[in-house]
Protein backbone atom coordinates (compact mmCIF):
# COMPACT_ATOMS: atom_id res chain seq x y z
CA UNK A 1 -31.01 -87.32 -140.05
CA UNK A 2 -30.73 -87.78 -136.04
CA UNK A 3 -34.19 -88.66 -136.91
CA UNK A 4 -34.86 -90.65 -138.88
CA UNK A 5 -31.55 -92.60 -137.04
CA UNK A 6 -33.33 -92.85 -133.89
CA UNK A 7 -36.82 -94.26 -135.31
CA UNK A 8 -34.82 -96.76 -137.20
CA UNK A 9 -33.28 -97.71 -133.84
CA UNK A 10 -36.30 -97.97 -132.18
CA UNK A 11 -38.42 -99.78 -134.64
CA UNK A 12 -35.57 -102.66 -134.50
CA UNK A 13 -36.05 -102.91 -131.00
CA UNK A 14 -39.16 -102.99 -131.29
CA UNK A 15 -39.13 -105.50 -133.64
CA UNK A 16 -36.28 -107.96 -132.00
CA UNK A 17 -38.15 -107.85 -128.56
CA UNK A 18 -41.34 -108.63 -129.57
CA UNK A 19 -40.27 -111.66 -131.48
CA UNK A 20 -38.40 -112.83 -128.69
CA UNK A 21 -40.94 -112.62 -125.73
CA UNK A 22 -44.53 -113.54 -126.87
CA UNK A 23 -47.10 -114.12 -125.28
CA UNK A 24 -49.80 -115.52 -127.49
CA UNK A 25 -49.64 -119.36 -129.22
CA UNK A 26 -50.86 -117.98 -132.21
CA UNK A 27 -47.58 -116.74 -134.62
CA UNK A 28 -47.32 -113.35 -136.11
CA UNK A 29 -45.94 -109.84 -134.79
CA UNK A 30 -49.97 -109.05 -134.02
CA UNK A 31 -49.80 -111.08 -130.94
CA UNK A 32 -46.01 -110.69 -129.30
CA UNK A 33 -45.73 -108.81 -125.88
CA UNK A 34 -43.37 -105.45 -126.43
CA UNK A 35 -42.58 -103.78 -123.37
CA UNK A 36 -42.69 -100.29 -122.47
CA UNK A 37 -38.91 -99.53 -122.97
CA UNK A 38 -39.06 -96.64 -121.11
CA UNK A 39 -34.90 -95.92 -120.86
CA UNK A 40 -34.94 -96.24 -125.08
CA UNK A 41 -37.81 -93.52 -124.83
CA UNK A 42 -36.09 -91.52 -122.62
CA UNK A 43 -33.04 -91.60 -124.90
CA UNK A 44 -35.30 -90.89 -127.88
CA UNK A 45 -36.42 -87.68 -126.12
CA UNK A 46 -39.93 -88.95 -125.77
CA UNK A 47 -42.17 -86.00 -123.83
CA UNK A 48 -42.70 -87.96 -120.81
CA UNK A 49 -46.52 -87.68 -121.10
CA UNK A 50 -46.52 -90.15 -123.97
CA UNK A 51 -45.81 -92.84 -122.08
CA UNK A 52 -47.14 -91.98 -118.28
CA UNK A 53 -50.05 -93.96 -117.16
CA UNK A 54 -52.90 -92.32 -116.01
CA UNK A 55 -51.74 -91.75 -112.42
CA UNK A 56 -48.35 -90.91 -113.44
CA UNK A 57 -49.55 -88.48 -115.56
CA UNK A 58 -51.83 -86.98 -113.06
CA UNK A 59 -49.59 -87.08 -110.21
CA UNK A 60 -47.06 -85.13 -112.22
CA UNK A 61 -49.95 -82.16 -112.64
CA UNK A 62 -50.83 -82.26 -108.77
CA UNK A 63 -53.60 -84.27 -109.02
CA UNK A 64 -54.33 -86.53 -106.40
CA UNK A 65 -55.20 -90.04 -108.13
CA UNK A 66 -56.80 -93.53 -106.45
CA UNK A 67 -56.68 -96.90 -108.09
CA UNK A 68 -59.98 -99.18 -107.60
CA UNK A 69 -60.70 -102.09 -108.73
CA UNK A 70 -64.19 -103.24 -109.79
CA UNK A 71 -65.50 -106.95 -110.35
CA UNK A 72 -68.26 -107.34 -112.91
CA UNK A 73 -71.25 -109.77 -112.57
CA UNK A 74 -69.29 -111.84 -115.14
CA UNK A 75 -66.02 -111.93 -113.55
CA UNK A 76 -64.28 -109.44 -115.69
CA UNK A 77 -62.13 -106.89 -113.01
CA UNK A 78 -62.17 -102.94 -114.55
CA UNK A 79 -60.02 -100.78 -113.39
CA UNK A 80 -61.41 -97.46 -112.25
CA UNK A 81 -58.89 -93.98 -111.55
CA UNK A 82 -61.06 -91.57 -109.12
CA UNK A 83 -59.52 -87.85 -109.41
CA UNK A 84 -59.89 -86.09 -106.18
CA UNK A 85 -61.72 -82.48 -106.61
CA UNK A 86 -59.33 -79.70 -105.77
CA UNK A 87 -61.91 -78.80 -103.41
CA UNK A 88 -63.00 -78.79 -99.86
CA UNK A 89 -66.50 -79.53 -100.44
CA UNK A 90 -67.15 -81.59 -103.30
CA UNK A 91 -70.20 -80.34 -105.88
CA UNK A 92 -72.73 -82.44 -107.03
CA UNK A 93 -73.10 -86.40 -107.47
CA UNK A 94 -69.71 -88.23 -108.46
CA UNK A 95 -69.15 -87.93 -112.69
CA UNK A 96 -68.49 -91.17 -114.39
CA UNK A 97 -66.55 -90.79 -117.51
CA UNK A 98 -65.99 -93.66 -119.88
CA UNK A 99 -63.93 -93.85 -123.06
CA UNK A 100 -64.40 -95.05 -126.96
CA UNK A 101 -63.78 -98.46 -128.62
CA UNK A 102 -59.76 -97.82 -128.91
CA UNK A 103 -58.95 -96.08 -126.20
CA UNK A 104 -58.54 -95.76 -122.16
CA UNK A 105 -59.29 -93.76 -119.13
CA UNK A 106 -55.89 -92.05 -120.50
CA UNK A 107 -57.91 -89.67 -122.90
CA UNK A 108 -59.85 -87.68 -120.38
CA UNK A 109 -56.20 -86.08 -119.15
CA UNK A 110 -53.67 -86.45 -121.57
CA UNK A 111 -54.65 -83.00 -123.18
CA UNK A 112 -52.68 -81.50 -120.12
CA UNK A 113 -54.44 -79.43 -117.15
CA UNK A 114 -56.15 -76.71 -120.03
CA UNK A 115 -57.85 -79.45 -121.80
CA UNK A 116 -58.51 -82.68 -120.33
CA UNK A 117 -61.65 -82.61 -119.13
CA UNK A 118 -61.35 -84.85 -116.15
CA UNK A 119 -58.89 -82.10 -114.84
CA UNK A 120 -61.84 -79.44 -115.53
CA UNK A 121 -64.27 -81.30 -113.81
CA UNK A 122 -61.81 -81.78 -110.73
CA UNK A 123 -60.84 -78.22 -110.70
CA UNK A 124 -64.69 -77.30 -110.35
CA UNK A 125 -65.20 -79.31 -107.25
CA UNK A 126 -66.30 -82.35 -108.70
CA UNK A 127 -65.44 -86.41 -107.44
CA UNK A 128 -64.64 -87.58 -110.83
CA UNK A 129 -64.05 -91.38 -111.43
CA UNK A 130 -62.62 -92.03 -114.76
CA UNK A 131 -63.04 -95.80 -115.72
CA UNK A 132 -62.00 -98.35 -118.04
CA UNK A 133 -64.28 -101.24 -120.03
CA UNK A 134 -62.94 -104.65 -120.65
CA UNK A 135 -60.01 -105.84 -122.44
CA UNK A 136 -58.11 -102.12 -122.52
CA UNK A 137 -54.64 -102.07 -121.26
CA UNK A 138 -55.89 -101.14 -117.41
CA UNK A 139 -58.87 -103.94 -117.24
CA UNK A 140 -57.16 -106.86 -118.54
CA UNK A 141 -57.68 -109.31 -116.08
CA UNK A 142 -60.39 -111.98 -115.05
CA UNK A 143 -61.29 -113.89 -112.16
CA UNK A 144 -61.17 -117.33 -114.35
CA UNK A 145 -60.00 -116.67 -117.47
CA UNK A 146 -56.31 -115.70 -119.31
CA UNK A 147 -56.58 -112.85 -121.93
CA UNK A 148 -53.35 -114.29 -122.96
CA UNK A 149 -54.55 -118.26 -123.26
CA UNK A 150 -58.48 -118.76 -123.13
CA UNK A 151 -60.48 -117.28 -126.16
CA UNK A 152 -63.68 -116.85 -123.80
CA UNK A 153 -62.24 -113.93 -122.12
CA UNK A 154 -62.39 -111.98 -125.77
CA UNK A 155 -66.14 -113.26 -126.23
CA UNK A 156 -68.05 -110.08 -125.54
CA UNK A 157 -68.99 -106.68 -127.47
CA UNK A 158 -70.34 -103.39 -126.01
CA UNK A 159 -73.53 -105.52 -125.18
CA UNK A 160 -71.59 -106.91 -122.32
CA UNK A 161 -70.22 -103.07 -121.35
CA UNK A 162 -73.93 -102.11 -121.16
CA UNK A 163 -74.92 -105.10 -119.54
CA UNK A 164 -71.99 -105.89 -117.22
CA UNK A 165 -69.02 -103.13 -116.63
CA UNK A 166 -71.16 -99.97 -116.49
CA UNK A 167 -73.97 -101.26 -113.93
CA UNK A 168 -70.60 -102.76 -111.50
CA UNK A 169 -68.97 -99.20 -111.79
CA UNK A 170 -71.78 -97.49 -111.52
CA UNK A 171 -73.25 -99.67 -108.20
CA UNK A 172 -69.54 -99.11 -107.03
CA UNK A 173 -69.17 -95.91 -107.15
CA UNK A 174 -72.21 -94.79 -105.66
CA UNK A 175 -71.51 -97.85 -102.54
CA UNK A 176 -67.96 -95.87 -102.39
CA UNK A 177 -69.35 -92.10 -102.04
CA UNK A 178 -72.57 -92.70 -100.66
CA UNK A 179 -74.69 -91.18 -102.94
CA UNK A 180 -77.42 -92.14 -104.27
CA UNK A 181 -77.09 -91.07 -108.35
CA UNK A 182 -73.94 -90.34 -110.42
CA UNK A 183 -73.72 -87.99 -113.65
CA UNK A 184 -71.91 -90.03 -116.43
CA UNK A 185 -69.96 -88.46 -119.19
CA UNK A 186 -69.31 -90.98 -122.14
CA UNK A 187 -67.45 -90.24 -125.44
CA UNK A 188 -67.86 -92.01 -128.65
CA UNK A 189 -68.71 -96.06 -127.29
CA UNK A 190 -68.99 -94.80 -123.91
CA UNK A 191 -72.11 -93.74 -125.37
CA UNK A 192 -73.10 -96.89 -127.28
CA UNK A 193 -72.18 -98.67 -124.08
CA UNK A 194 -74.34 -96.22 -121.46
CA UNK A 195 -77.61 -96.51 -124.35
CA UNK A 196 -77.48 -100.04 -124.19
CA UNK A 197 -77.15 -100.49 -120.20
CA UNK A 198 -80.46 -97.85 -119.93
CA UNK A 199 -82.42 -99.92 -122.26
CA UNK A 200 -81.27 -103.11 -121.10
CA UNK A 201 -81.16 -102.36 -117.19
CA UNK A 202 -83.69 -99.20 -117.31
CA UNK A 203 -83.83 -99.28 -113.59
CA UNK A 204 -80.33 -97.84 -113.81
CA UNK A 205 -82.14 -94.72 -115.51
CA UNK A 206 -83.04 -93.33 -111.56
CA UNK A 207 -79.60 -93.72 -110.68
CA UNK A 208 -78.27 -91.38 -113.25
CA UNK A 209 -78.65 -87.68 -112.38
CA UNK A 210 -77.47 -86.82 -115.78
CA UNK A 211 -75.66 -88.36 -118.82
CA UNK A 212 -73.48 -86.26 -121.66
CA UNK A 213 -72.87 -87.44 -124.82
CA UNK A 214 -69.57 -86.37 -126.91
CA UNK A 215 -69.72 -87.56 -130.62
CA UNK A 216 -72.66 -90.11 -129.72
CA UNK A 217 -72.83 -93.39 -131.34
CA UNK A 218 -75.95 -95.61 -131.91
CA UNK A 219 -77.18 -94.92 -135.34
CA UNK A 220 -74.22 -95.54 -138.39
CA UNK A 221 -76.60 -94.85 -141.52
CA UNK A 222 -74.34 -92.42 -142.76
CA UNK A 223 -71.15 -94.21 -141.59
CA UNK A 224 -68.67 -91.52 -143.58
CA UNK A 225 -65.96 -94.31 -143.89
CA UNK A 226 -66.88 -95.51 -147.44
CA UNK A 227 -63.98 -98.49 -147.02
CA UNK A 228 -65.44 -99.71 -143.80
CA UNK A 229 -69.15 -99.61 -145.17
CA UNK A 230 -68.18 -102.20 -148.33
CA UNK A 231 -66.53 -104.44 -145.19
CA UNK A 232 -69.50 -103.90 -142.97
CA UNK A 233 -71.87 -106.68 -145.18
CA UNK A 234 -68.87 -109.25 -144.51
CA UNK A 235 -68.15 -108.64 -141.35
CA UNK A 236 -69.31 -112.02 -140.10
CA UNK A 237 -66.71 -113.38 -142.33
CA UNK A 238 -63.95 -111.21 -140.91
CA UNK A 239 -64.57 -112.13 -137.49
CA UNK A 240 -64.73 -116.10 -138.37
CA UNK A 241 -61.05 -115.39 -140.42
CA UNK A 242 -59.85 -113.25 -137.25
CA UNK A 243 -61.12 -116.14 -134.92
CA UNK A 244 -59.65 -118.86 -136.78
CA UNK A 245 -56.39 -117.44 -137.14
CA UNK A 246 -56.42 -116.66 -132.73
CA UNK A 247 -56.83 -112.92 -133.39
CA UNK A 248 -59.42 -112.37 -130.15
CA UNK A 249 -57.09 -109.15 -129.31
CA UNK A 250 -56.28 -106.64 -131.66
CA UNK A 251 -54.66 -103.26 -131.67
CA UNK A 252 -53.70 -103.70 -127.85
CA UNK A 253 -50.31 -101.84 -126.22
CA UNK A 254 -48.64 -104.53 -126.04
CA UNK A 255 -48.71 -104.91 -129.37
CA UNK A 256 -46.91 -103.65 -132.86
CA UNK A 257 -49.66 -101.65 -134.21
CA UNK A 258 -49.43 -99.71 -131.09
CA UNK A 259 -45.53 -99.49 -131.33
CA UNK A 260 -45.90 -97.93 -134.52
CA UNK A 261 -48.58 -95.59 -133.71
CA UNK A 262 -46.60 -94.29 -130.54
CA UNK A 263 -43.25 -93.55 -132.98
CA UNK A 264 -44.93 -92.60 -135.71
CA UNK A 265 -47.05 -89.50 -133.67
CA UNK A 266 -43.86 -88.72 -131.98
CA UNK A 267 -42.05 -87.80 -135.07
CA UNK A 268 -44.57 -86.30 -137.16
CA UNK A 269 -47.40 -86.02 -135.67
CA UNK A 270 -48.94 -83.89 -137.66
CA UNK A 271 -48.07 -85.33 -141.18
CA UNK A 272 -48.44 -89.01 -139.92
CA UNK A 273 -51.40 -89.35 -137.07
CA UNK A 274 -53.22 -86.19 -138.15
CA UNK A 275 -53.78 -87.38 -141.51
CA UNK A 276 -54.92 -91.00 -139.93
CA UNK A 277 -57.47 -89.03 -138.32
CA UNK A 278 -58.87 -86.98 -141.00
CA UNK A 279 -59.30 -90.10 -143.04
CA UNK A 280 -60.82 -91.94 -139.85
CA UNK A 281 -62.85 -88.86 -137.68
CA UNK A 282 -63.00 -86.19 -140.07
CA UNK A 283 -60.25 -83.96 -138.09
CA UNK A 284 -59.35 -80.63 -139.87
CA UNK A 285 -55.36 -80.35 -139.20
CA UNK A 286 -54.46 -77.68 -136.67
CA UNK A 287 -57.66 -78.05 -134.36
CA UNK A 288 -55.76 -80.35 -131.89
CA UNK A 289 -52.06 -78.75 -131.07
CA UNK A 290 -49.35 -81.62 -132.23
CA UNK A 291 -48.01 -81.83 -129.00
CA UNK A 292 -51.70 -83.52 -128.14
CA UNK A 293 -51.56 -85.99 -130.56
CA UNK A 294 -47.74 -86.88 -130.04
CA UNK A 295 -49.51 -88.06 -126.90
CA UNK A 296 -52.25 -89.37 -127.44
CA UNK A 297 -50.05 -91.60 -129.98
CA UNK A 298 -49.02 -92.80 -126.87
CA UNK A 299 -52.41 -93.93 -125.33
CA UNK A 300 -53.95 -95.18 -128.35
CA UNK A 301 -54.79 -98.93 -129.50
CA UNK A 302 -55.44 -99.73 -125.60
CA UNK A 303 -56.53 -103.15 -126.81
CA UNK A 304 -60.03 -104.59 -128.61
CA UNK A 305 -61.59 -107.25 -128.81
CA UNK A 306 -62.20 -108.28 -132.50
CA UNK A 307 -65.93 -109.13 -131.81
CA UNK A 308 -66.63 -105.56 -130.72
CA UNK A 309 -65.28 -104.62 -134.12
CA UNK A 310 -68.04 -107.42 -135.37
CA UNK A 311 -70.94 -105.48 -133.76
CA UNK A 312 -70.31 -102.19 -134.58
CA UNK A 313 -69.79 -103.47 -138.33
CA UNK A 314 -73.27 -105.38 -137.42
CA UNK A 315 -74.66 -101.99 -136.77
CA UNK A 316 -73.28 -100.21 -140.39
CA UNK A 317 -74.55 -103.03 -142.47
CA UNK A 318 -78.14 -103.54 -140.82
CA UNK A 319 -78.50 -99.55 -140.35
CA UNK A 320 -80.37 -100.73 -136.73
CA UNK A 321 -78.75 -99.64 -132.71
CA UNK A 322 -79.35 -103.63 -132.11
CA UNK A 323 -77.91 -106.18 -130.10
CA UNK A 324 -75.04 -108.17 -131.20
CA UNK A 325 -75.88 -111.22 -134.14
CA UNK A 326 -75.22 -114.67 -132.91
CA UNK A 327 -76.78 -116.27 -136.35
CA UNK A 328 -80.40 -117.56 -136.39
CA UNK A 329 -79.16 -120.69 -133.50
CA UNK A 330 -77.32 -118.41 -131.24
CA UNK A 331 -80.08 -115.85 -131.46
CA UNK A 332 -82.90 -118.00 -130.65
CA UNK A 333 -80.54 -119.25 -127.50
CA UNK A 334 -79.81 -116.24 -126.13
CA UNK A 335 -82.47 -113.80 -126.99
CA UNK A 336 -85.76 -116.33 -127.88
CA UNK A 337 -85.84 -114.59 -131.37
CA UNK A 338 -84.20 -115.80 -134.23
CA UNK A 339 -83.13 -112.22 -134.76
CA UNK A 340 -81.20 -109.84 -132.49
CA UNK A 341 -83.39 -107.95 -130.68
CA UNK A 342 -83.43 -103.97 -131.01
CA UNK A 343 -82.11 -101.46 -127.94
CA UNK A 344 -85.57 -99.86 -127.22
CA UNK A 345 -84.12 -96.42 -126.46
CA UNK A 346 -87.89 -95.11 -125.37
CA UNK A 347 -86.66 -97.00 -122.12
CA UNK A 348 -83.77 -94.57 -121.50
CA UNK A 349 -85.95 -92.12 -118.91
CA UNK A 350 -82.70 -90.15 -117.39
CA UNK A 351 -82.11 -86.88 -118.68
CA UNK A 352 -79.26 -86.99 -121.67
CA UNK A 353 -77.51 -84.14 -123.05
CA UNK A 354 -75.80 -85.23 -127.01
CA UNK A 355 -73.26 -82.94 -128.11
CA UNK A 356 -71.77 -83.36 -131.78
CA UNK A 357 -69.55 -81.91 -133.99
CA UNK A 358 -70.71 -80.68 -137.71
CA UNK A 359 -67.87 -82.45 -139.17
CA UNK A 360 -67.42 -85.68 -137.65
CA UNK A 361 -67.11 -89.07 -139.71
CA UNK A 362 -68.16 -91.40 -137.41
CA UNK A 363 -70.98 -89.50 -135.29
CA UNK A 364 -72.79 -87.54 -138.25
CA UNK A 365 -75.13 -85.12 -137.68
CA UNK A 366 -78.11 -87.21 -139.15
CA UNK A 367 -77.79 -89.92 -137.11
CA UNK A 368 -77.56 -88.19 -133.82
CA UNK A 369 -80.33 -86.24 -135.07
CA UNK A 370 -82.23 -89.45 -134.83
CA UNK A 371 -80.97 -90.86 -131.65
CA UNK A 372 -82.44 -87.54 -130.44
CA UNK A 373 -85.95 -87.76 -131.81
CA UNK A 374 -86.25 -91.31 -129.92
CA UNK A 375 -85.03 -90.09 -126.84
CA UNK A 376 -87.45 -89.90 -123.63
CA UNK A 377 -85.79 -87.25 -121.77
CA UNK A 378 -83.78 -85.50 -124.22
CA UNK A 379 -82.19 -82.37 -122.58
CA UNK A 380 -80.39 -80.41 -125.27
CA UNK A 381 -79.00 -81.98 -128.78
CA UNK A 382 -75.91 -79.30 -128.57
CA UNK A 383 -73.87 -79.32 -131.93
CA UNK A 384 -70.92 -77.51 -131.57
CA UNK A 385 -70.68 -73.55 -132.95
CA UNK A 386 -67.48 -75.07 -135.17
CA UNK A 387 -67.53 -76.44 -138.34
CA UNK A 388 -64.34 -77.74 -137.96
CA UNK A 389 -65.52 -80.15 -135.03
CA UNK A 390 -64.69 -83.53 -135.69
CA UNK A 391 -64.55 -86.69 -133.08
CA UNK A 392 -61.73 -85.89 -131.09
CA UNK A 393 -62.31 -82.70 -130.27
CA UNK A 394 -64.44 -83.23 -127.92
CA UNK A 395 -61.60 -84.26 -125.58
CA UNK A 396 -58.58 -82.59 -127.14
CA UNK A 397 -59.48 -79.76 -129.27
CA UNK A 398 -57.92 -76.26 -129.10
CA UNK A 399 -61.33 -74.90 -128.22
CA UNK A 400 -62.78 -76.73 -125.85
CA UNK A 401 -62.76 -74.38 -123.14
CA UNK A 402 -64.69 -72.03 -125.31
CA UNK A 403 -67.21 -74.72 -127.60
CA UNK A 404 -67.84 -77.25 -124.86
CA UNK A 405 -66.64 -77.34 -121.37
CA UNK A 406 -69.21 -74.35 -120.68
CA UNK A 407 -71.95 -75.98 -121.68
CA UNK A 408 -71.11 -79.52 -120.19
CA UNK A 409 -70.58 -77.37 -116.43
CA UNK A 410 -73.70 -75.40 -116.95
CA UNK A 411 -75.91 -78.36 -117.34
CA UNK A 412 -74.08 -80.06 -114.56
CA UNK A 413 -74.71 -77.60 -112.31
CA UNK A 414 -78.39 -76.85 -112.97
CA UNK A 415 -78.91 -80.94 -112.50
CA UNK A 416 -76.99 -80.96 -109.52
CA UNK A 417 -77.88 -78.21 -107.36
């Protein structure tokens, strides 16, 4: 009953505040600002780790964090977190690791010092630099443009992450450390957005030593959401209905979507954001501890835009890895074809290492199966030992240590010695 009082309480706060301090023009509980609320949380018996930002969180496991900021070609500043190794001599190149479509920089620790693999990396000597693409929570800012006021800002897919944030963070990173190739580790769109910057920009293939690939996605053929492949063939008219109505932003954590996520994975983790994910990713309940997804409730919806949601549905209902679908006049004026233009992945040279999971909705095992057979430089297409392997688990499973974190050091190692 305490319960069930509590998330009543906190829901109405959420609720009052957010209607009382927005931030967007546009009407509707979508767009209103809610703060972080962190007494009410603390009250509520939140674990802290829900709601730490990344260096917080880091600092508070005795990991020394540094906050850079990177400027894209387009004007778009990214935030970037660098992990110092726990090391007197750092190993290898720097590692570049970039997050999915939903999420942050955040996922790479908040498994705690066992799991997160950023905190693996560090612990094995490595300079790890964990950044963030446009839009999210920790890169929402522009040299020009408002992401509260000017619609531009939201104008972009992960065409512009391939063609824009990567290259900056990459170029920066390597200007920071002196060194003249970084590894890159990319999960879910990290992936989509590191393909379409070496096929783009393929002189960016010599400065990658080596690239991993957890839960890679180019191909969506066999798309295992059948509700989002009957909305795929509209999605054109989703976006115009989203633009229209001043949704450029959606599921950011500043918004109610993300209010409710946070609660809900607090309270029942298990019954409420475990079951979310088996319906989205495939996960088999009990494979991530709930104490991991009570916080990653908290670092989830880090803020999309809605035409990144376009392209990817672009991608289900043409069954091509091509770029983003301006209609036959925008086409012809930005690519000189009145078609989007395929990614020609023969053009990604650098060695890349897929690893995928035999039960995982949104990165099937057909599809990566034929990212691989177009692949150059292919060094290993790993799927995990683990039938029960779903997206996520790649950064927060149980069994990381023992199905993946091996493998992703060995190969690390062998590139970079």
């Amino acid at each position: 009953m305490e319960k069930i009082i509590l998330s009543v309480i906190y829901l109405l706060h959420v609720v009052i505040v957010s209607c009382g301090t927005g931030t967007s023009e546009v009407p509707g509980l979508l767009n209103f600002a809610i703060p972080d609320a962190r007494s009410l949380k603390k009250s509520l018996r939140f674990d802290e780790d829900i709601y730490l930002n990344f260096t917080e969180l880091a600092n508070k496991y005795k990991y020394a964090t540094e906050e850079h900021r990177v400027v894209t070609e387009d004007g778009y500043i990214l935030t970037v977190f660098r992990i110092s190794p726990k090391c007197r001599n750092v190993t290898g190149y720097p590692i570049i690791l970039l997050h999915g479509i939903f999420d942050s920089s955040d996922v790479f620790i908040l498994a705690g010092p066992q799991n997160g693999l950023g905190y693996i990396l560090t612990e094995n000597c490595y300079d790890v630099w964990a950044a963030n693409h446009r839009g999210n929570v920790y890169s929402r800012n522009h040299l020009t443009f408002d992401p509260n006021k000017d619609p531009e800002y939201w104008n972009y897919s992960f065409d512009e992450h391939g063609l824009y944030d990567l290259p900056a963070v990459i170029d920066y990173v390597m200007k920071s450390t002196g060194r003249p190739k970084v590894n890159y580790i990319g999960h879910s769109q990290g992936t989509t957005d590191f393909f379409s910057m070496a096929s783009l920009k393929p002189d960016y293939n010599a400065k990658i030593q080596l690239s991993v690939h957890l839960a890679p996605v180019v191909f969506l053929k066999n798309f295992g959401i059948p509700i989002l492949k009957l909305l795929a063939p509209s999605v054109h008219s989703l976006w115009d209905a989203f633009d229209k109505a001043g949704l450029s932003e959606v599921l950011a954590k500043h918004q109610l979507a993300h209010a409710i996520m946070e609660y809900s994975c607090r309270f029942a983790p298990d019954a409420i954001c475990g079951t979310g994910l088996y319906v989205t990713t495939g996960y088999i309940s009990g494979t991530i501890s709930s104490r991991t997804l009570s916080v990653a409730g908290g670092h989830l919806f880090s803020g999309v835009s809605t035409k990144s949601l376009a392209h990817l549905g672009q991608l289900i209902a043409s069954q091509k890895f091509q770029r983003y679908d301006e209609g036959t006049p925008g086409n012809t004026e930005r690519y000189g074809t009145p078609r989007p233009p395929e990614y020609d992945l023969s053009k990604v040279t650098s060695p890349v290492l897929l690893m995928t999971g035999q039960n995982d909705f949104l990165s099937p095992l057909e599809d990566v199966n034929e990212l691989a057979s177009k692949l150059p430089n292919l060094v290993e297409n790993v799927i995990i030992p683990n039938k029960t392997w779903s997206h996520n688990n790649h950064l927060w499973g149980k069994d990381v240590w023992k199905f993946e974190f091996p493998k992703i050091l060995e190969y690390i190692k062998n590139f970079n010695s």
